[in-house]
Every structure is written in C-alpha cells, then in structure tokens.
Protein backbone atom coordinates (compact mmCIF):
# COMPACT_ATOMS: atom_id res chain seq x y z
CA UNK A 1 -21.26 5.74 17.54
CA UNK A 2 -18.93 3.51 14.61
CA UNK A 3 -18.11 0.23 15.63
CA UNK A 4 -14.60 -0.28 16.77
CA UNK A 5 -14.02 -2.73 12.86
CA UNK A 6 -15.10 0.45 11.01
CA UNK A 7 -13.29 3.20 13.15
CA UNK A 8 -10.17 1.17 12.39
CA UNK A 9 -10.95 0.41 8.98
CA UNK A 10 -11.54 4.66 8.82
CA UNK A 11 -8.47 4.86 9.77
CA UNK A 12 -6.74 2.27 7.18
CA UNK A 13 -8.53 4.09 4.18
CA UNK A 14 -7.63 7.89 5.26
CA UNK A 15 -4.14 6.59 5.55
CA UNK A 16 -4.50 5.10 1.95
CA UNK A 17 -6.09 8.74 0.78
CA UNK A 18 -3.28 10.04 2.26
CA UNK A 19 -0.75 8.24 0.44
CA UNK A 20 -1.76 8.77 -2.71
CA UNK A 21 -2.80 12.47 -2.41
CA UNK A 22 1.04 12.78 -1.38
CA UNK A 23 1.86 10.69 -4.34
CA UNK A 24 -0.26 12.71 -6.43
CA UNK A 25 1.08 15.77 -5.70
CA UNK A 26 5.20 13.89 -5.49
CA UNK A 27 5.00 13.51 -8.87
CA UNK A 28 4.61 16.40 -10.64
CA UNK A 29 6.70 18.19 -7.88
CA UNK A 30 9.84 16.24 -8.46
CA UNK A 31 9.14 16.46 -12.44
CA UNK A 32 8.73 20.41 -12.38
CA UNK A 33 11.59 21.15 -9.68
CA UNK A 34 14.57 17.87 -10.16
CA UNK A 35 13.30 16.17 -12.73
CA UNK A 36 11.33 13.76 -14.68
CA UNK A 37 13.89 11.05 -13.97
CA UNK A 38 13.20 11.68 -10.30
CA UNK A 39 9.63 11.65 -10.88
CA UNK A 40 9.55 8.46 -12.88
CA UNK A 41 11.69 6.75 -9.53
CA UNK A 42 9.35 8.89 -7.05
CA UNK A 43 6.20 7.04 -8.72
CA UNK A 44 7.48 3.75 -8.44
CA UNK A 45 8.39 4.09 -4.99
CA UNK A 46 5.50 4.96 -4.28
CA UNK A 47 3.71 2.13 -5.96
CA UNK A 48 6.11 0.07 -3.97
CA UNK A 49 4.62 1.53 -1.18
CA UNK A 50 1.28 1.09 -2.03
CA UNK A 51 1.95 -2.10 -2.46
CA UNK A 52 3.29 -2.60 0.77
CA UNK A 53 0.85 -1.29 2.13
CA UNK A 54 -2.43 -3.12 0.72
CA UNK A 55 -0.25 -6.56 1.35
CA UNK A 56 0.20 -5.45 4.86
CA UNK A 57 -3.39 -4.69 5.22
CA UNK A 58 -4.46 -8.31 3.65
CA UNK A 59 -1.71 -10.45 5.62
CA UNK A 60 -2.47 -8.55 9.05
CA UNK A 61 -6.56 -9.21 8.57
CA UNK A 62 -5.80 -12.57 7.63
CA UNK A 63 -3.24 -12.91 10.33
CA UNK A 64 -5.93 -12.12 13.28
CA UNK A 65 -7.49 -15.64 13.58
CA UNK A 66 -7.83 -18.26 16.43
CA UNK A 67 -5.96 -20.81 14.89
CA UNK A 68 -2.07 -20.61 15.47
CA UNK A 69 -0.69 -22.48 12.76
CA UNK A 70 -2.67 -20.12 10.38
CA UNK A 71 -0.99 -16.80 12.61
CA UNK A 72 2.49 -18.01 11.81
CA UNK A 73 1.74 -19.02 8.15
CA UNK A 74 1.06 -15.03 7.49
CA UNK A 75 3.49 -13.75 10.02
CA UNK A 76 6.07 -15.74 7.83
CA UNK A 77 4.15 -14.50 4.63
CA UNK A 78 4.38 -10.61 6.06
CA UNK A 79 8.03 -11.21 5.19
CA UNK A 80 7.24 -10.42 1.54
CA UNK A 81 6.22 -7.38 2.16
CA UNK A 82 10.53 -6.39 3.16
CA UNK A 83 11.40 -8.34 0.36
CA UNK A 84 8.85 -6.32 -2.40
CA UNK A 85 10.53 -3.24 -0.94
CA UNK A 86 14.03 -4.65 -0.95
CA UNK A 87 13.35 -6.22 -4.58
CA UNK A 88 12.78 -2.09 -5.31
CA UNK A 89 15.11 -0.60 -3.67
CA UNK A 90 17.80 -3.05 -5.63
CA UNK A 91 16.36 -2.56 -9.05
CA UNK A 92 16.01 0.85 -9.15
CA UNK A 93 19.06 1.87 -8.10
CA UNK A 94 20.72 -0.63 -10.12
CA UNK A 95 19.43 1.32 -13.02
CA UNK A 96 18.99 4.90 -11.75
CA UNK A 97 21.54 5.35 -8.51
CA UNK A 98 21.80 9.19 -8.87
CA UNK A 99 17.70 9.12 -7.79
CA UNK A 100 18.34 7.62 -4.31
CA UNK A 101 16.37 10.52 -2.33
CA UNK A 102 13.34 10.51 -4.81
CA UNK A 103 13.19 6.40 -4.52
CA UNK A 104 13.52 6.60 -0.59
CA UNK A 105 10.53 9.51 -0.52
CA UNK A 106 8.60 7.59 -2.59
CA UNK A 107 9.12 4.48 -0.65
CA UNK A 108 8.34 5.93 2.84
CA UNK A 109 5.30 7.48 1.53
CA UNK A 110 3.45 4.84 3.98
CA UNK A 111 5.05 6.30 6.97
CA UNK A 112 4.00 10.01 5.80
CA UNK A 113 0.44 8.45 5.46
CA UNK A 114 0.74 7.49 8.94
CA UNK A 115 2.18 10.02 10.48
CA UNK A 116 -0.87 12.18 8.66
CA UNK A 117 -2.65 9.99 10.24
CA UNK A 118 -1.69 10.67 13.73
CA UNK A 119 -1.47 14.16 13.45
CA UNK A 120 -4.96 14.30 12.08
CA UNK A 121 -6.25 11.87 15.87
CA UNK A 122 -3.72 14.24 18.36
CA UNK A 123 -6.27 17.42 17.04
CA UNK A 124 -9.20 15.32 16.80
CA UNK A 125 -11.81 16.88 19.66
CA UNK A 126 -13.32 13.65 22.01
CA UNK A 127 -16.91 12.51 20.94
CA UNK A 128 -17.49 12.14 24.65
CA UNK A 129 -15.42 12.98 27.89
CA UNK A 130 -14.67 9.79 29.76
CA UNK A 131 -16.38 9.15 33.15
CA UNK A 132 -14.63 9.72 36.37
C-alpha cells in the first residue's frame, strides 16, 4: 500500500506528465492547423504554466510547516506565481494580441493537467472496499 507523501506526490508528477504531453502535442497542432505564430505563443504559455506550476509545487511544500511566521512568508511568496502569469499574459500580447486564444490555452494547460487528473481518480477501481 503507497504512503499517503508518495500517493500525493503520484499525483503531482502525472499531472506534470500530463501537462507537457498536452504541450507536446499543442505545439505542433497550432503550427500545422493556425499557425506557427500561434504555436510560438502556445509554447510559451505553456512554459508559463509550467512554471507556475513547479513554483506552486515548491512554495506549497515549503508552506506546510509548524512555524507560522514561515506559513505566511510563502503564502505571501505564492503571490508570484499570479504575477509570473500576469507578467505573460502582458508581454505577449503586447507583442502578439491577434494570438490571445493560443496564449490563454497554453496558459491553462495546468488546469487541463488537473482536470486529467481527476478524470483519470473518478475511473480509478478502489484498492479495497471500505469497512462497514
């Protein structure tokens, strides 16, 4: 039976995989059907996500300690994480504003991780039935 650190750090990774398999497969998608502008903004919001995602892994690890002062030092630091994506978001459409869907797909590729995610635990079969 996995220990309840490396179920949830399972579940982290697979929603990582996830991520970039979708990025991965974004990419040459938007290049081959919109195009290779749209790709180009597609990857780099989904670096941006990736991003986001690895500091929100980091800060939230960091975040689950006793001390308090230490819990609100990271909380406060978890606002970088909105301000890489808003730092994005302003740049890049700045220079390329006719890619806005690409950018926004590429940027929400950490919700489509976890959504994957989910949908992947709903059809998961229990290791063991529950006792009465």
């Amino acid at each position: 039976m996995p220990e309840a650190g490396n179920e949830g750090e399972d579940h982290l990774r697979r929603v990582t995989g996830a991520m970039i398999a979708l990025a991965v497969l974004g990419i040459p998608l938007w290049g081959l059907l919109i195009s290779w502008t749209a790709a180009f903004v597609f990857g780099v919001g989904a670096l941006a996500s990736l991003a986001f995602w690895a500091l929100h892994r980091v800060l939230t690890t960091r975040m689950l300690t006793p001390s308090a002062r230490r819990r609100w030092l990271y909380g406060f630091l978890s606002l970088g994480k909105l301000a890489l994506i808003a730092l994005v978001l302003r740049g890049m459409m700045g220079r390329y504003p006719a890619e806005a869907l690409p950018l926004a797909l590429g940027v929400l590729l950490f919700v489509a991780g976890i959504l994957l995610e989910a949908l992947r635990l709903a059809f998961q079969k229990p290791e063991a039935t529950p006792p009465d």
